[in-house]
PDB file of N, CA and C in Angstrom:
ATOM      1  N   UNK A   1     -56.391 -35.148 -20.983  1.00  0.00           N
ATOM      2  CA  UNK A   1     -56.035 -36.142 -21.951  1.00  0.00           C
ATOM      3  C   UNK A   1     -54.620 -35.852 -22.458  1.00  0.00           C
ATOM      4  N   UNK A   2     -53.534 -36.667 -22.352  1.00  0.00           N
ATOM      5  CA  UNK A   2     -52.287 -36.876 -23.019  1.00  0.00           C
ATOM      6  C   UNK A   2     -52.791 -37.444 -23.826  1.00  0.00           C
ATOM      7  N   UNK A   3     -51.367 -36.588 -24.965  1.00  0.00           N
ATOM      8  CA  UNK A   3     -51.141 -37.065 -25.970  1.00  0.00           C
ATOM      9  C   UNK A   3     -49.976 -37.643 -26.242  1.00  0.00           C
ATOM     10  N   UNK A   4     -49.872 -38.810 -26.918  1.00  0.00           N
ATOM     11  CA  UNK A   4     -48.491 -39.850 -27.155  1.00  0.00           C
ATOM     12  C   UNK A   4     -47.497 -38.788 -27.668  1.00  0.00           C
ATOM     13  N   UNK A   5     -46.383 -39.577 -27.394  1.00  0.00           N
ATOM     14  CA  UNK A   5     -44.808 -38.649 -28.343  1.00  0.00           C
ATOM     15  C   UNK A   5     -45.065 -39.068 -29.742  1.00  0.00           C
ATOM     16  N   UNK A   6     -45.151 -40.101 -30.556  1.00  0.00           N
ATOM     17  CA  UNK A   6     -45.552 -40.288 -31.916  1.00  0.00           C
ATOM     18  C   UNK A   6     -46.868 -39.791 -32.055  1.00  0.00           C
ATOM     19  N   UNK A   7     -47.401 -39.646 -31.736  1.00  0.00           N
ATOM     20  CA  UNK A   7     -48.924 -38.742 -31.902  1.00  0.00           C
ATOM     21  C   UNK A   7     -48.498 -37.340 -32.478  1.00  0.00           C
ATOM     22  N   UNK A   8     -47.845 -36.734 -31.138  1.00  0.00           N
ATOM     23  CA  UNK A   8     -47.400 -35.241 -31.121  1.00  0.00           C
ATOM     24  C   UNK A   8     -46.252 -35.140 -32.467  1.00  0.00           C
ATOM     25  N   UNK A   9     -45.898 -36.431 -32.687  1.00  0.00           N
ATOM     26  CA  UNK A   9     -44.553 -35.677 -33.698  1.00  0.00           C
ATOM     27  C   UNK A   9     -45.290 -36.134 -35.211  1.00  0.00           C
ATOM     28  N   UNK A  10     -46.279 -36.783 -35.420  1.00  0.00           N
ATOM     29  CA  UNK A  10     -47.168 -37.080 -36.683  1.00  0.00           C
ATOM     30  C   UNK A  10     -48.212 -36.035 -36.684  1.00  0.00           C
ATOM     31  N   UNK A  11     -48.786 -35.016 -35.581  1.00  0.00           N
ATOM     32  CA  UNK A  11     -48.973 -33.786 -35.794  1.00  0.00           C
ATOM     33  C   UNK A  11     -48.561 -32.690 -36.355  1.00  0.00           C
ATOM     34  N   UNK A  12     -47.122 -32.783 -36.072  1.00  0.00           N
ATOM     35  CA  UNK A  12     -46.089 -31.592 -36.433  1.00  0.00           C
ATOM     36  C   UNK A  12     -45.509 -31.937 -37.672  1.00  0.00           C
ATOM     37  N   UNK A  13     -45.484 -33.489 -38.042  1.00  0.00           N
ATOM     38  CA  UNK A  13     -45.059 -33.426 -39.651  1.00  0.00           C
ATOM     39  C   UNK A  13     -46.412 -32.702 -40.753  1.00  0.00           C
ATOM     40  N   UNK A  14     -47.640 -32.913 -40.400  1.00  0.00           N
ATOM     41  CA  UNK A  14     -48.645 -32.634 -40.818  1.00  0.00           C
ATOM     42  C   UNK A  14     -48.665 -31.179 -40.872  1.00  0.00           C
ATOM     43  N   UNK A  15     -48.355 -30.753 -39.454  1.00  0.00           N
ATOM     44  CA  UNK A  15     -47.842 -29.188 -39.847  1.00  0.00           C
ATOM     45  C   UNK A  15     -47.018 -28.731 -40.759  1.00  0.00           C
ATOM     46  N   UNK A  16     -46.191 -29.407 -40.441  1.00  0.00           N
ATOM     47  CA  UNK A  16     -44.789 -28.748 -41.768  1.00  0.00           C
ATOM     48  C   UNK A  16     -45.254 -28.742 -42.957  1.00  0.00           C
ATOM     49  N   UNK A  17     -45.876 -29.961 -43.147  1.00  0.00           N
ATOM     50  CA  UNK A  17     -46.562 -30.294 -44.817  1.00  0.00           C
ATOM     51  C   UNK A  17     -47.672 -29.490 -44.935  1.00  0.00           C
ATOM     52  N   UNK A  18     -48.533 -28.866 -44.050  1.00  0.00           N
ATOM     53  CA  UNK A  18     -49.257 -28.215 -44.686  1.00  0.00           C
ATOM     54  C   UNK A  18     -48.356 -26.280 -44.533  1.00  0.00           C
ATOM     55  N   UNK A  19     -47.636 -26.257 -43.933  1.00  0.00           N
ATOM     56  CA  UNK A  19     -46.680 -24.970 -43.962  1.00  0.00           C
ATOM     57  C   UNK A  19     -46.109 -24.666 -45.233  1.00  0.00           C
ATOM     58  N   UNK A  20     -45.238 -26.046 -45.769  1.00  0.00           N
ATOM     59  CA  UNK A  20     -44.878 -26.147 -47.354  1.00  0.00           C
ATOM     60  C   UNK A  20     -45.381 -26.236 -47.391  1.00  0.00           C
ATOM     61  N   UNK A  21     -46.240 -26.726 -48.288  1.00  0.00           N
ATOM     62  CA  UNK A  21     -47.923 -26.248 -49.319  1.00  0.00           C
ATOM     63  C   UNK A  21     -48.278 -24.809 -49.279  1.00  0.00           C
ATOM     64  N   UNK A  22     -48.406 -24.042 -48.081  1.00  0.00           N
ATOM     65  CA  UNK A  22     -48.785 -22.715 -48.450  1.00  0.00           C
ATOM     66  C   UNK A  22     -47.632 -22.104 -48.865  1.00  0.00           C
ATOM     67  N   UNK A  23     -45.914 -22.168 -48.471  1.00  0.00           N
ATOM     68  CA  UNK A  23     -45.247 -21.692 -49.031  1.00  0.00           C
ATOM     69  C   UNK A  23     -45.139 -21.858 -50.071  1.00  0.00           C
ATOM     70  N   UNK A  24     -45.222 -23.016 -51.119  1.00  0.00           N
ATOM     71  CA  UNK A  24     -45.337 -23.394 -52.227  1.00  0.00           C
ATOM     72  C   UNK A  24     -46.432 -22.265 -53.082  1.00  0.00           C
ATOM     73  N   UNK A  25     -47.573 -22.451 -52.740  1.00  0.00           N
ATOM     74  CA  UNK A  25     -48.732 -21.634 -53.024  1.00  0.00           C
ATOM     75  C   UNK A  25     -48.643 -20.012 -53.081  1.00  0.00           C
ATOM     76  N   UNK A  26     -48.229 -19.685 -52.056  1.00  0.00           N
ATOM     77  CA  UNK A  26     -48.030 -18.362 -52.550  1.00  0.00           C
ATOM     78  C   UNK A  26     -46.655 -17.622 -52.885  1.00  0.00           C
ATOM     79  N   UNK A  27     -45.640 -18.431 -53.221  1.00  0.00           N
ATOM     80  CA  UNK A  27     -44.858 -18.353 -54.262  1.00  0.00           C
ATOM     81  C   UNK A  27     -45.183 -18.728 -55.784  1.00  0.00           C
ATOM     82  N   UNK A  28     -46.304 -19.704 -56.083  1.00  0.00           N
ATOM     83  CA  UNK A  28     -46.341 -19.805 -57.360  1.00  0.00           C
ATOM     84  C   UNK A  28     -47.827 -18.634 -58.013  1.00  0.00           C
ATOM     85  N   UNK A  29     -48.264 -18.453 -57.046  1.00  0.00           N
ATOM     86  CA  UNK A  29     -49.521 -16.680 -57.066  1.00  0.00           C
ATOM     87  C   UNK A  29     -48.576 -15.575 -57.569  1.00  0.00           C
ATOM     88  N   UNK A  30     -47.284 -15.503 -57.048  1.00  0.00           N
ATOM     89  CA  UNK A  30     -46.386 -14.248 -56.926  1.00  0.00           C
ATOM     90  C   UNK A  30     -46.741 -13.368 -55.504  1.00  0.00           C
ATOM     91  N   UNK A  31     -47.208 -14.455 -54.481  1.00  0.00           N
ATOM     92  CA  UNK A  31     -47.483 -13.285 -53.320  1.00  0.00           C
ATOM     93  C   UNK A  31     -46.188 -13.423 -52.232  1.00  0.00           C
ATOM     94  N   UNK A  32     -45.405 -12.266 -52.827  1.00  0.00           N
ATOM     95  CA  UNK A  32     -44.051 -12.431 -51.932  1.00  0.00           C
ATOM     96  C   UNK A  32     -44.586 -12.170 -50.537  1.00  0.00           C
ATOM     97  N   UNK A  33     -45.097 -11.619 -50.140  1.00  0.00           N
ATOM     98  CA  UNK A  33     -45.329 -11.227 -48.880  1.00  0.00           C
ATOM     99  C   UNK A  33     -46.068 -12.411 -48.023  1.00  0.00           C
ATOM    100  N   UNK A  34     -47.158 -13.047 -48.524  1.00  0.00           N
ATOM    101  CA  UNK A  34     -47.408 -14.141 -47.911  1.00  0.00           C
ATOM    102  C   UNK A  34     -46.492 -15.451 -47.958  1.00  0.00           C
ATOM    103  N   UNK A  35     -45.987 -15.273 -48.861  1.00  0.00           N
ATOM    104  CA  UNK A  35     -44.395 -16.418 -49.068  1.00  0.00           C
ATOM    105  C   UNK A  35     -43.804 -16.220 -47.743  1.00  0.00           C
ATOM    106  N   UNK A  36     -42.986 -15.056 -47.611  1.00  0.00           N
ATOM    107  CA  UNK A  36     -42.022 -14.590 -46.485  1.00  0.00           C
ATOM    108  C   UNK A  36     -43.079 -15.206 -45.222  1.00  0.00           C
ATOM    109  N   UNK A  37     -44.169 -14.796 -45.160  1.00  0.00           N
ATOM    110  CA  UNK A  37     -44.430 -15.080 -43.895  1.00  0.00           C
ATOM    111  C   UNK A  37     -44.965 -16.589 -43.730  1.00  0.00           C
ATOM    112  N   UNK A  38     -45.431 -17.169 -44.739  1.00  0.00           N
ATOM    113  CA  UNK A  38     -45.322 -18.539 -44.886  1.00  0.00           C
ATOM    114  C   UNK A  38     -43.905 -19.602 -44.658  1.00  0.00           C
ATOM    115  N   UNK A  39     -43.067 -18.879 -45.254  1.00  0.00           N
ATOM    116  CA  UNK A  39     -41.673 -19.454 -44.576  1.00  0.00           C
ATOM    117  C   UNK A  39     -41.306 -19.374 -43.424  1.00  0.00           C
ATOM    118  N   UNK A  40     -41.864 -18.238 -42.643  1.00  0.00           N
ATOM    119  CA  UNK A  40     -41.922 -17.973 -40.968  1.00  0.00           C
ATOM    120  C   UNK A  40     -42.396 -18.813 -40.493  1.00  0.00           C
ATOM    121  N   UNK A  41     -43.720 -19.167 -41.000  1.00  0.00           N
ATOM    122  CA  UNK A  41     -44.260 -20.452 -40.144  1.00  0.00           C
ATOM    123  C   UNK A  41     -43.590 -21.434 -40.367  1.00  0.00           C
ATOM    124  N   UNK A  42     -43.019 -21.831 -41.512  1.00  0.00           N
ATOM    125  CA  UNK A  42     -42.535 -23.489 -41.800  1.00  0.00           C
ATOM    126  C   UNK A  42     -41.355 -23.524 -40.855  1.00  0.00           C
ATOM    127  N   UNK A  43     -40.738 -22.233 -40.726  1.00  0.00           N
ATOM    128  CA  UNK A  43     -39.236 -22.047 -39.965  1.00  0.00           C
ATOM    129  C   UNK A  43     -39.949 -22.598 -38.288  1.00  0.00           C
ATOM    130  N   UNK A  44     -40.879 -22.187 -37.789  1.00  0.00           N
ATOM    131  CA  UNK A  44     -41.025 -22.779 -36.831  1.00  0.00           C
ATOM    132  C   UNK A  44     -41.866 -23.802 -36.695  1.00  0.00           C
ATOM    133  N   UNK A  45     -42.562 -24.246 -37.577  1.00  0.00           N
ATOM    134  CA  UNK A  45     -42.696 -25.491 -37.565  1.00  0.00           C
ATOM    135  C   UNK A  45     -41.848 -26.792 -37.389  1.00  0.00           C
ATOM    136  N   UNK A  46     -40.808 -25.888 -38.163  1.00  0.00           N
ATOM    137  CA  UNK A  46     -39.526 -27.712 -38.131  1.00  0.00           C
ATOM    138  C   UNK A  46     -38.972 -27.076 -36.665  1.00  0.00           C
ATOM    139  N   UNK A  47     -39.026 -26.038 -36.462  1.00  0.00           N
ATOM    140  CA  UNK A  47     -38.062 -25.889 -35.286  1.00  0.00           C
ATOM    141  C   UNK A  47     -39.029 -27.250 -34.153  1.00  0.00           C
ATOM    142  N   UNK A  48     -40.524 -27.033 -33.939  1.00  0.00           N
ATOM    143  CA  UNK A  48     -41.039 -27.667 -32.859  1.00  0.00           C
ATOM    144  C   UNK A  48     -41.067 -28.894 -33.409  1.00  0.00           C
ATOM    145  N   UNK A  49     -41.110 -29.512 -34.063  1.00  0.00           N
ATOM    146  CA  UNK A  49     -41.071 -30.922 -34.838  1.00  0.00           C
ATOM    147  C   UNK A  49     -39.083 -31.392 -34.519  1.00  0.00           C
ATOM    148  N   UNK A  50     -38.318 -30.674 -34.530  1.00  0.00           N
ATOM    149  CA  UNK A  50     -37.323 -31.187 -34.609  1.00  0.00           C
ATOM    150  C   UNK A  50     -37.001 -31.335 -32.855  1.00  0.00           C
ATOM    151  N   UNK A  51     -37.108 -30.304 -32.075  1.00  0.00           N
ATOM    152  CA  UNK A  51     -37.636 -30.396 -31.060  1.00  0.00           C
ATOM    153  C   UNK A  51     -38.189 -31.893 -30.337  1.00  0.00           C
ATOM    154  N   UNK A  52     -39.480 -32.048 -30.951  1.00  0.00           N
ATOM    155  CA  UNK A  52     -39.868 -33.452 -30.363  1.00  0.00           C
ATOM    156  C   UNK A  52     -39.771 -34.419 -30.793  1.00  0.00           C
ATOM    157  N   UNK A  53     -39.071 -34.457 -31.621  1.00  0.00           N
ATOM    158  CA  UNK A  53     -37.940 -35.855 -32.335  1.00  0.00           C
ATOM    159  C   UNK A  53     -37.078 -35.774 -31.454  1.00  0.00           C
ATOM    160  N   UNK A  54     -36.078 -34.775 -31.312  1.00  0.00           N
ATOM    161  CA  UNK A  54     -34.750 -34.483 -30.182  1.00  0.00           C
ATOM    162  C   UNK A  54     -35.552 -35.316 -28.770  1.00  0.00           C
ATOM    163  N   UNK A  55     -36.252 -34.450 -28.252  1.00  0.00           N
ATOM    164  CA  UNK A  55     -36.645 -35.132 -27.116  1.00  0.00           C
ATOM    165  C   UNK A  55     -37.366 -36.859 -26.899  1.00  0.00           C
ATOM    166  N   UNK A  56     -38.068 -37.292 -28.027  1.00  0.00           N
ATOM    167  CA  UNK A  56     -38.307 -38.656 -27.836  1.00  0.00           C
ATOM    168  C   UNK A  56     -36.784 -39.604 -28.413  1.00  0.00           C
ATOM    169  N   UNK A  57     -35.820 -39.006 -29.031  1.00  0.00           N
ATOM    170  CA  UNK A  57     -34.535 -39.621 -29.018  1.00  0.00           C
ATOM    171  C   UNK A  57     -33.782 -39.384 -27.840  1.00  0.00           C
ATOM    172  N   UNK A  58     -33.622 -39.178 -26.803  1.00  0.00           N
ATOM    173  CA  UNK A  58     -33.322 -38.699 -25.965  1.00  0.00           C
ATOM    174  C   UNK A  58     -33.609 -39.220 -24.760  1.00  0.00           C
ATOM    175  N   UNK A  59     -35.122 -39.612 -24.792  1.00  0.00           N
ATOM    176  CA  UNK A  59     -36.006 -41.234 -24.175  1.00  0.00           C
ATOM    177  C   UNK A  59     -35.653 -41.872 -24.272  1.00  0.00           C
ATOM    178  N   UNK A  60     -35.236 -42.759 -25.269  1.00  0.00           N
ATOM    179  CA  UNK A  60     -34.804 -43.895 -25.916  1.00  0.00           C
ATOM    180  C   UNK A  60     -33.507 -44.185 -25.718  1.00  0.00           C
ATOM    181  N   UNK A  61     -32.434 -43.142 -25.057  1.00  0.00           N
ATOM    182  CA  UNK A  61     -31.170 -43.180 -25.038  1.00  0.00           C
ATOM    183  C   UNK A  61     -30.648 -44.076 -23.082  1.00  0.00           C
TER     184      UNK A  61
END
């Protein structure tokens, strides 16, 4: 089963948003350590989200 390019990139915003939210969250706990690594994930979250924006603009060209 494929999955659509707007499928895959309304996945990955969903990711990001739930990435912020936990960074949010455990910055307002005071848990630096899960912060830092919560920002790790959000860091690659937008990386693969920006990623498959790049590539379905790129289709379209």
């Amino acid at each position: 089963m494929n999955i659509s390019k707007s499928d895959r990139i309304a996945a990955l915003e969903i990711a990001c948003r739930a990435e912020r939210d936990s960074v949010e969250r455990a910055e307002r706990s005071g848990n630096c350590i899960a912060a830092a690594i919560n920002r790790n994930r959000l860091e690659k979250a937008e990386i693969r989200l920006s990623a498959a924006v790049d590539c379905r603009s790129s289709d379209h060209q």
